[in-house]
PDB file of N, CA and C in Angstrom:
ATOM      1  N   UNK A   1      89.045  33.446 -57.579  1.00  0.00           N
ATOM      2  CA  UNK A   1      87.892  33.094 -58.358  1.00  0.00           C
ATOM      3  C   UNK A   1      86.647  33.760 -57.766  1.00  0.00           C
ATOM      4  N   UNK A   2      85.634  34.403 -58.577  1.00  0.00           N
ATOM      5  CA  UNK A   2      84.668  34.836 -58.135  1.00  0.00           C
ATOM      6  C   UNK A   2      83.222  33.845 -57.619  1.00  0.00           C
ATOM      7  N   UNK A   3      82.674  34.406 -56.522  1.00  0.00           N
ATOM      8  CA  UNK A   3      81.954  33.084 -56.270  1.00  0.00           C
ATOM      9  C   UNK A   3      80.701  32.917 -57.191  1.00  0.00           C
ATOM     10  N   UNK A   4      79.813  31.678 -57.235  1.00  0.00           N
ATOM     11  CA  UNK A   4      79.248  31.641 -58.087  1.00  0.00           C
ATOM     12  C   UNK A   4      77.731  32.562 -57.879  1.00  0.00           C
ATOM     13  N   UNK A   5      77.298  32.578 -58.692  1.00  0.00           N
ATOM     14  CA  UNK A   5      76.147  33.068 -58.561  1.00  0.00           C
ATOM     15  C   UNK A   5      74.850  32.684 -58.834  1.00  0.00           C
ATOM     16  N   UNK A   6      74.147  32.445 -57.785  1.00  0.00           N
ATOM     17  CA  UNK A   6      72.851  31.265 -57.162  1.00  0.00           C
ATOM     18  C   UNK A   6      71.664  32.224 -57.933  1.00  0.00           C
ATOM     19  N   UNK A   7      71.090  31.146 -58.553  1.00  0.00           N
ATOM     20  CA  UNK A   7      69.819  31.417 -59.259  1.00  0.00           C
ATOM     21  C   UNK A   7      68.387  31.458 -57.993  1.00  0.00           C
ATOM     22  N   UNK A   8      67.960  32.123 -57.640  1.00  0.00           N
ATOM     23  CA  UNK A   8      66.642  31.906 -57.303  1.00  0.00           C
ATOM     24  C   UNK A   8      65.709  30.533 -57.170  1.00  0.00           C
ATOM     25  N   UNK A   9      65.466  30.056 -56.774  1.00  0.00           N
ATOM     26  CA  UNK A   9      64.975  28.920 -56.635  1.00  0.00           C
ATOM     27  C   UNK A   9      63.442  29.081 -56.337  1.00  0.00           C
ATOM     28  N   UNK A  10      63.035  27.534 -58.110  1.00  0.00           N
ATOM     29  CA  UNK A  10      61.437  28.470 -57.889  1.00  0.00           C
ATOM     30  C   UNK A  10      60.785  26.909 -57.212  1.00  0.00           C
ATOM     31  N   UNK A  11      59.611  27.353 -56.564  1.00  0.00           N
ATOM     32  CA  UNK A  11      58.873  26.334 -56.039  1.00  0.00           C
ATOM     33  C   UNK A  11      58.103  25.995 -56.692  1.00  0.00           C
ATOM     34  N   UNK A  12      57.541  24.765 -56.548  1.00  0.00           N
ATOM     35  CA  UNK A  12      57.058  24.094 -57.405  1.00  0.00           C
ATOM     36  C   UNK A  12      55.624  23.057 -56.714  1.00  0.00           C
ATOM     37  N   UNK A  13      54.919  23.271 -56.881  1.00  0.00           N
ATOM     38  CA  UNK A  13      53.681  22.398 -55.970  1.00  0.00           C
ATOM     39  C   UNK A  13      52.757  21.127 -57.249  1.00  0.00           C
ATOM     40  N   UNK A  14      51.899  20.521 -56.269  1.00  0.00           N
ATOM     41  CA  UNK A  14      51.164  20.124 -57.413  1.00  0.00           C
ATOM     42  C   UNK A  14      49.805  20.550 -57.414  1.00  0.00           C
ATOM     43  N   UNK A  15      49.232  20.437 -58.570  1.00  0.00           N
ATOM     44  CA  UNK A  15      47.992  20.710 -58.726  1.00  0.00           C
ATOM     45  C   UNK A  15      46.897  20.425 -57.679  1.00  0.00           C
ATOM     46  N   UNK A  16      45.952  20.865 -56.872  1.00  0.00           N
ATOM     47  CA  UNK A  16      45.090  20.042 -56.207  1.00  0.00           C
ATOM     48  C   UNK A  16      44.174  19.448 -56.888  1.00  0.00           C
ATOM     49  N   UNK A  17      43.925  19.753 -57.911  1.00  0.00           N
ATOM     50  CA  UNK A  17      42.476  18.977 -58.821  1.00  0.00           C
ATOM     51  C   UNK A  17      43.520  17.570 -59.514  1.00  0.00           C
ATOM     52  N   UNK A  18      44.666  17.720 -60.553  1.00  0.00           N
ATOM     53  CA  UNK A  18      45.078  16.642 -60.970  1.00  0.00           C
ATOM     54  C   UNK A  18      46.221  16.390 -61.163  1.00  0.00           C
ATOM     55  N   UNK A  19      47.009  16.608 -59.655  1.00  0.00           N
ATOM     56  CA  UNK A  19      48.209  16.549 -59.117  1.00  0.00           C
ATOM     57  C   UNK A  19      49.079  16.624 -60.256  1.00  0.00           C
ATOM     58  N   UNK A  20      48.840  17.092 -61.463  1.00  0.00           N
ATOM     59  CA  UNK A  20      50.093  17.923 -62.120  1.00  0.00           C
ATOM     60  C   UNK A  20      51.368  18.864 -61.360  1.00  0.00           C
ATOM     61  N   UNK A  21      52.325  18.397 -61.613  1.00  0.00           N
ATOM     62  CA  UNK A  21      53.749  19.280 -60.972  1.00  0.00           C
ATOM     63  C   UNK A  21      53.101  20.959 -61.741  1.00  0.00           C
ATOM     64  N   UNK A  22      53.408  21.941 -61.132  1.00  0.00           N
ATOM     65  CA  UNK A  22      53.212  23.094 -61.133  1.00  0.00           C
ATOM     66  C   UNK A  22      53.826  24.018 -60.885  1.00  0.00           C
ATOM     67  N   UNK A  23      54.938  25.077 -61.332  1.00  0.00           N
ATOM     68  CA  UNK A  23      55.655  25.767 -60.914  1.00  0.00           C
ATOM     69  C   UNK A  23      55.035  27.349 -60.259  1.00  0.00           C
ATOM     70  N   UNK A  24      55.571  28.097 -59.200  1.00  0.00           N
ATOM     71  CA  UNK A  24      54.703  28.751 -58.917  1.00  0.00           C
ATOM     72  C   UNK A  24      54.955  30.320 -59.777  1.00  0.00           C
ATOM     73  N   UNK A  25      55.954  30.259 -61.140  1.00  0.00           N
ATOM     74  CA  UNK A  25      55.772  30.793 -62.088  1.00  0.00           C
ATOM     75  C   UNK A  25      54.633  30.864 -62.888  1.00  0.00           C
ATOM     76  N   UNK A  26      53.461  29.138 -62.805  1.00  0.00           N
ATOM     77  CA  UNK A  26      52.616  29.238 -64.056  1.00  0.00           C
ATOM     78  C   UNK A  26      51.914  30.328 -63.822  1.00  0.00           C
ATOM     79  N   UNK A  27      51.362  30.625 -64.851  1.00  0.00           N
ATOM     80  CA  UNK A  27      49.883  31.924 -65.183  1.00  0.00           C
ATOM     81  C   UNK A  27      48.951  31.253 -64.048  1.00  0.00           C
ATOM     82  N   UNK A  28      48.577  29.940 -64.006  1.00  0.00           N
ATOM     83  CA  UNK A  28      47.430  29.301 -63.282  1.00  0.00           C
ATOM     84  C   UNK A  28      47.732  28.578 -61.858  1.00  0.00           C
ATOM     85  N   UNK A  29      48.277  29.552 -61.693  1.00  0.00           N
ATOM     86  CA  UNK A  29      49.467  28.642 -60.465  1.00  0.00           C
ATOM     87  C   UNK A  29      48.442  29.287 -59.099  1.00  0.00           C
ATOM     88  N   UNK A  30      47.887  28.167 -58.393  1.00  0.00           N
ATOM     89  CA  UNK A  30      48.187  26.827 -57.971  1.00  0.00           C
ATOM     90  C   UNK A  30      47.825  25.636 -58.918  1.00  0.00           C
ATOM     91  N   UNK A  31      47.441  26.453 -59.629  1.00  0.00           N
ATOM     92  CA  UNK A  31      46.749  25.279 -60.787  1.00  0.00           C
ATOM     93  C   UNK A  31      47.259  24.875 -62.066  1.00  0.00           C
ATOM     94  N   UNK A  32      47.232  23.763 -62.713  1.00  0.00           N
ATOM     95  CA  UNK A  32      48.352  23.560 -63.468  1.00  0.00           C
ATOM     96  C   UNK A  32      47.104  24.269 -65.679  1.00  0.00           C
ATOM     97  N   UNK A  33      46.199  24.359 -65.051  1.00  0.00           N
ATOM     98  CA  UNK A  33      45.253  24.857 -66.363  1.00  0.00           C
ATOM     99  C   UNK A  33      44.267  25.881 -65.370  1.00  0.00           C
ATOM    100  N   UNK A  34      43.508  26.647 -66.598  1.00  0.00           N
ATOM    101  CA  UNK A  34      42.360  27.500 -66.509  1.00  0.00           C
ATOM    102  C   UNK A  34      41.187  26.088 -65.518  1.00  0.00           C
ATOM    103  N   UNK A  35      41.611  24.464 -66.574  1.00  0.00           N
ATOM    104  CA  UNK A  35      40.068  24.071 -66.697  1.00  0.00           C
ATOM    105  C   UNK A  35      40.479  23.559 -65.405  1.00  0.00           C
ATOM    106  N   UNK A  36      41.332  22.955 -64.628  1.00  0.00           N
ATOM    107  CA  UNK A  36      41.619  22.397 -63.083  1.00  0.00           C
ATOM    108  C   UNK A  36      40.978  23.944 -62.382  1.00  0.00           C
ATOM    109  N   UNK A  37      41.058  24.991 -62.723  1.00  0.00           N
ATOM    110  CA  UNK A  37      40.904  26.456 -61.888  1.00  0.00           C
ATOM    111  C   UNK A  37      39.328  25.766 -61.483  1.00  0.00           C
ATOM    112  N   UNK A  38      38.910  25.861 -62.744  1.00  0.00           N
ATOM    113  CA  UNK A  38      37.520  26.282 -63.018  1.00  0.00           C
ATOM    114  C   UNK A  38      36.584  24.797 -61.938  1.00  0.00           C
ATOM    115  N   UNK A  39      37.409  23.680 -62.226  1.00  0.00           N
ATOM    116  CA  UNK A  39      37.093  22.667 -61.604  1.00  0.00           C
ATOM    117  C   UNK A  39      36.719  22.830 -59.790  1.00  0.00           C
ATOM    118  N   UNK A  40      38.225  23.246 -59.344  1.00  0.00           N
ATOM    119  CA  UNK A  40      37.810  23.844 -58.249  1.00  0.00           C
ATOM    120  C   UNK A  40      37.024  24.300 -57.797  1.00  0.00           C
ATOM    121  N   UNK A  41      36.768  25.888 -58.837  1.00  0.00           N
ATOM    122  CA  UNK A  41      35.591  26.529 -58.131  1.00  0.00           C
ATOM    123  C   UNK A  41      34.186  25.646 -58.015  1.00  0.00           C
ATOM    124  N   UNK A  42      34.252  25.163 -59.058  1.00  0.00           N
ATOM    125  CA  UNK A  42      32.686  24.081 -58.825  1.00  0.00           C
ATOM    126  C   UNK A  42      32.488  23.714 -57.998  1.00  0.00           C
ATOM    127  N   UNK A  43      33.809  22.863 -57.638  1.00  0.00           N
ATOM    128  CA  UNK A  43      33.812  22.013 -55.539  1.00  0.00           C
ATOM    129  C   UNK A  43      33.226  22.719 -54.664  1.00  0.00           C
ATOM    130  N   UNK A  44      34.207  24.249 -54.467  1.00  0.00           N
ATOM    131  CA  UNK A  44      33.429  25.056 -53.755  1.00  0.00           C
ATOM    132  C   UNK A  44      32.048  25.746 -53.543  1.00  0.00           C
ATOM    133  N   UNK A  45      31.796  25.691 -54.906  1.00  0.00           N
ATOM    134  CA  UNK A  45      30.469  26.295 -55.025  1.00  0.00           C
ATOM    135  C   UNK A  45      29.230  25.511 -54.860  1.00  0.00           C
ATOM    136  N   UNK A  46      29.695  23.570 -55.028  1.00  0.00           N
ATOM    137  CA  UNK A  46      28.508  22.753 -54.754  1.00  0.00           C
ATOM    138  C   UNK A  46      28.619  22.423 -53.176  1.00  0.00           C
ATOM    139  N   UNK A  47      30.009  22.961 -52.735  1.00  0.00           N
ATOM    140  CA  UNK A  47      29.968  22.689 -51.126  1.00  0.00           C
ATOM    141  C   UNK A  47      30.694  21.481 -51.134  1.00  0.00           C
ATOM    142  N   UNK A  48      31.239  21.145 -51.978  1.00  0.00           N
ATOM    143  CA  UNK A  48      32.369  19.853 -51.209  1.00  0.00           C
ATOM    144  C   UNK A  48      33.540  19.994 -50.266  1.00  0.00           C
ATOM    145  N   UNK A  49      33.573  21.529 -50.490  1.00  0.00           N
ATOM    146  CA  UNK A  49      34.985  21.780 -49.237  1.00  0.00           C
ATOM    147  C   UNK A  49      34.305  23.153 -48.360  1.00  0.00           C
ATOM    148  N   UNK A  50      34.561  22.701 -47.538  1.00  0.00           N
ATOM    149  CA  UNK A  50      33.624  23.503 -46.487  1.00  0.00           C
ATOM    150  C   UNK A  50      34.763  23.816 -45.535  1.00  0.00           C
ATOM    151  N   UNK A  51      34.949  24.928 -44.594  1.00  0.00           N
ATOM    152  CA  UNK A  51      35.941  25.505 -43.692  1.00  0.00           C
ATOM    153  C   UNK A  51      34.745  25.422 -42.529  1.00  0.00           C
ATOM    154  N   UNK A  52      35.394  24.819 -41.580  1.00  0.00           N
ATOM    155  CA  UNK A  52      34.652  24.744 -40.255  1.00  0.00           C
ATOM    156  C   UNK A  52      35.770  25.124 -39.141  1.00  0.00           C
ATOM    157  N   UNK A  53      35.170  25.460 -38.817  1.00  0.00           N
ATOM    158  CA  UNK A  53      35.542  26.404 -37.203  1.00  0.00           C
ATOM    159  C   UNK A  53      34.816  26.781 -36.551  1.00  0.00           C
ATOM    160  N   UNK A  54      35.087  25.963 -35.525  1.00  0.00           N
ATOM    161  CA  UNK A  54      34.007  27.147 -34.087  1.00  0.00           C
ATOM    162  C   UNK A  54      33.395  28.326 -33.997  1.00  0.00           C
ATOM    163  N   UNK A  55      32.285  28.446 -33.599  1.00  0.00           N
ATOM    164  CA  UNK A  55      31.720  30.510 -33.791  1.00  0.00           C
ATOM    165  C   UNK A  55      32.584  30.559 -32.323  1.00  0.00           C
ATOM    166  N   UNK A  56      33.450  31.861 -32.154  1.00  0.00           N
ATOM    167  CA  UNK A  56      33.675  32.451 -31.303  1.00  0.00           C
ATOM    168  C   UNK A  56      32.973  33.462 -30.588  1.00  0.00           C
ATOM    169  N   UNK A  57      32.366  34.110 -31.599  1.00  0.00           N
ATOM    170  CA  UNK A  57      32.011  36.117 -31.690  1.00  0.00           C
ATOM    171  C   UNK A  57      30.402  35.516 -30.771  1.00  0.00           C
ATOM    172  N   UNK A  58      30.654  36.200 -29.203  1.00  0.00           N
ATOM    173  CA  UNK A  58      29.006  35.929 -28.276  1.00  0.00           C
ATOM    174  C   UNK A  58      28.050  36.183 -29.035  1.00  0.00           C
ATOM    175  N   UNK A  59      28.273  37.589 -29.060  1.00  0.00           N
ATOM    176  CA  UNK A  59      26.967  38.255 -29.970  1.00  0.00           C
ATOM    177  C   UNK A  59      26.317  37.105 -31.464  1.00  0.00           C
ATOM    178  N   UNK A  60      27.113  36.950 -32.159  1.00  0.00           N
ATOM    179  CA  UNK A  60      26.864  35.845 -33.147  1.00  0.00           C
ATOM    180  C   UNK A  60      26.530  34.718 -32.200  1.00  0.00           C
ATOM    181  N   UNK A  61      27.283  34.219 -31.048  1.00  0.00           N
ATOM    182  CA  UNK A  61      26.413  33.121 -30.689  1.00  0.00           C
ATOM    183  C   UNK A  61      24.933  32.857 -30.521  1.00  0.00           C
ATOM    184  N   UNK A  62      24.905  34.493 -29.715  1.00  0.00           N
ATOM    185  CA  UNK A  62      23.518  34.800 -29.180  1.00  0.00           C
ATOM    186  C   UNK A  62      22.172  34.904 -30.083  1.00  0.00           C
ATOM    187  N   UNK A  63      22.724  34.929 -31.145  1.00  0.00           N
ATOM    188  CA  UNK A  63      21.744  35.254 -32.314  1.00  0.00           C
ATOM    189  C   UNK A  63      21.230  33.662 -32.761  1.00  0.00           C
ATOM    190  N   UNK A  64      22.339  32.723 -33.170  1.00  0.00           N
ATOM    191  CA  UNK A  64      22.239  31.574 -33.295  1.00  0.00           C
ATOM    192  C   UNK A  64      21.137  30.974 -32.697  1.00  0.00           C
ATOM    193  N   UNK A  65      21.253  31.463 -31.139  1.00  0.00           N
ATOM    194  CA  UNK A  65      20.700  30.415 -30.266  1.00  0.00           C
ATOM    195  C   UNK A  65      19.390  31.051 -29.698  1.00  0.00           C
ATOM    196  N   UNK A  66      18.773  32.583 -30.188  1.00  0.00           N
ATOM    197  CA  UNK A  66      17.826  32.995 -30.155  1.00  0.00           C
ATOM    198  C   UNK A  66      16.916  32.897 -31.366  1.00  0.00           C
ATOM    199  N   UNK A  67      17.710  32.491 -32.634  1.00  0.00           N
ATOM    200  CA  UNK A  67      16.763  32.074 -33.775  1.00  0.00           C
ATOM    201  C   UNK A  67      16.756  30.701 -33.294  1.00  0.00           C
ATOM    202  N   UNK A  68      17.233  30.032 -32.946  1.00  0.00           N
ATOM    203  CA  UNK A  68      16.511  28.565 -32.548  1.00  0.00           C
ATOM    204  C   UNK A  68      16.009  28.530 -31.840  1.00  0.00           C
ATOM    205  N   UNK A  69      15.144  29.160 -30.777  1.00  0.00           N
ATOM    206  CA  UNK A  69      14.869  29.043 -29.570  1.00  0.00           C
ATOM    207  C   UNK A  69      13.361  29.669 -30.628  1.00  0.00           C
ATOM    208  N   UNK A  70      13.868  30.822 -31.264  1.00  0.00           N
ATOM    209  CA  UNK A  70      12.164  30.864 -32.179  1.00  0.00           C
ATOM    210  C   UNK A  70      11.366  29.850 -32.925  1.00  0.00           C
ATOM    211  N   UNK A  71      12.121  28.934 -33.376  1.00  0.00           N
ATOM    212  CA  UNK A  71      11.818  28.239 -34.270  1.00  0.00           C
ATOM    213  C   UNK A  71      11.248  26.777 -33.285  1.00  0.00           C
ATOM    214  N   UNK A  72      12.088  26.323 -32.252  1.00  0.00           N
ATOM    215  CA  UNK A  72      10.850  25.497 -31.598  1.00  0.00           C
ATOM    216  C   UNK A  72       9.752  26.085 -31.086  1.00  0.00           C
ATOM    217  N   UNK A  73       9.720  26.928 -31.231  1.00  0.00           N
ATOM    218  CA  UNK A  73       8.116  27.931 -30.620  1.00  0.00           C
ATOM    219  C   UNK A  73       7.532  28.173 -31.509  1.00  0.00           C
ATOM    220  N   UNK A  74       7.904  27.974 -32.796  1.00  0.00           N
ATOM    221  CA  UNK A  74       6.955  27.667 -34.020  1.00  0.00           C
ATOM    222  C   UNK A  74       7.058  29.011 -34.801  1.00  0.00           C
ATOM    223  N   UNK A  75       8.142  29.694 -34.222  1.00  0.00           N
ATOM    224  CA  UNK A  75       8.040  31.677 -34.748  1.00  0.00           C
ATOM    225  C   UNK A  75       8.915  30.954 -36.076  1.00  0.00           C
ATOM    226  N   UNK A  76       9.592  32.176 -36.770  1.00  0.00           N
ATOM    227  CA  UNK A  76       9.695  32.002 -38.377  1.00  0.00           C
ATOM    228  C   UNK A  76      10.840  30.726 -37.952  1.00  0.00           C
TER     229      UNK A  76
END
């Protein structure tokens, strides 16, 4: 007998805006619509999800902490 032959197996997540099941076939995939897409971006764009991480980079530190060092001295 010949062995069988295994279909691909698709994943499937849920929506983050309205935990709709979601295959990662859809057109809008991670998203289960355009209007959950669009929802998202709003979050991001009014700042409800923010990525925080430590500054590593000195040079960027140094800048940080030389514009503040202006600004209690009353410079811009």
């Amino acid at each position: 007998m010949p062995p069988k032959k295994q279909t691909p197996k698709i994943k499937s997540l849920h929506c983050p805006s309205c935990k709709k099941l979601v295959k990662a076939t859809d057109e809008d995939f991670p998203f289960c619509s355009d209007r959950c897409r669009r929802i998202d971006l709003g979050k991001w764009a009014m700042g409800a999800y923010k990525i925080s991480s430590p500054v590593l980079d000195p040079d960027l530190l140094e800048d940080l902490e030389g514009s503040e060092r202006g600004n209690e001295r009353g410079g811009n």
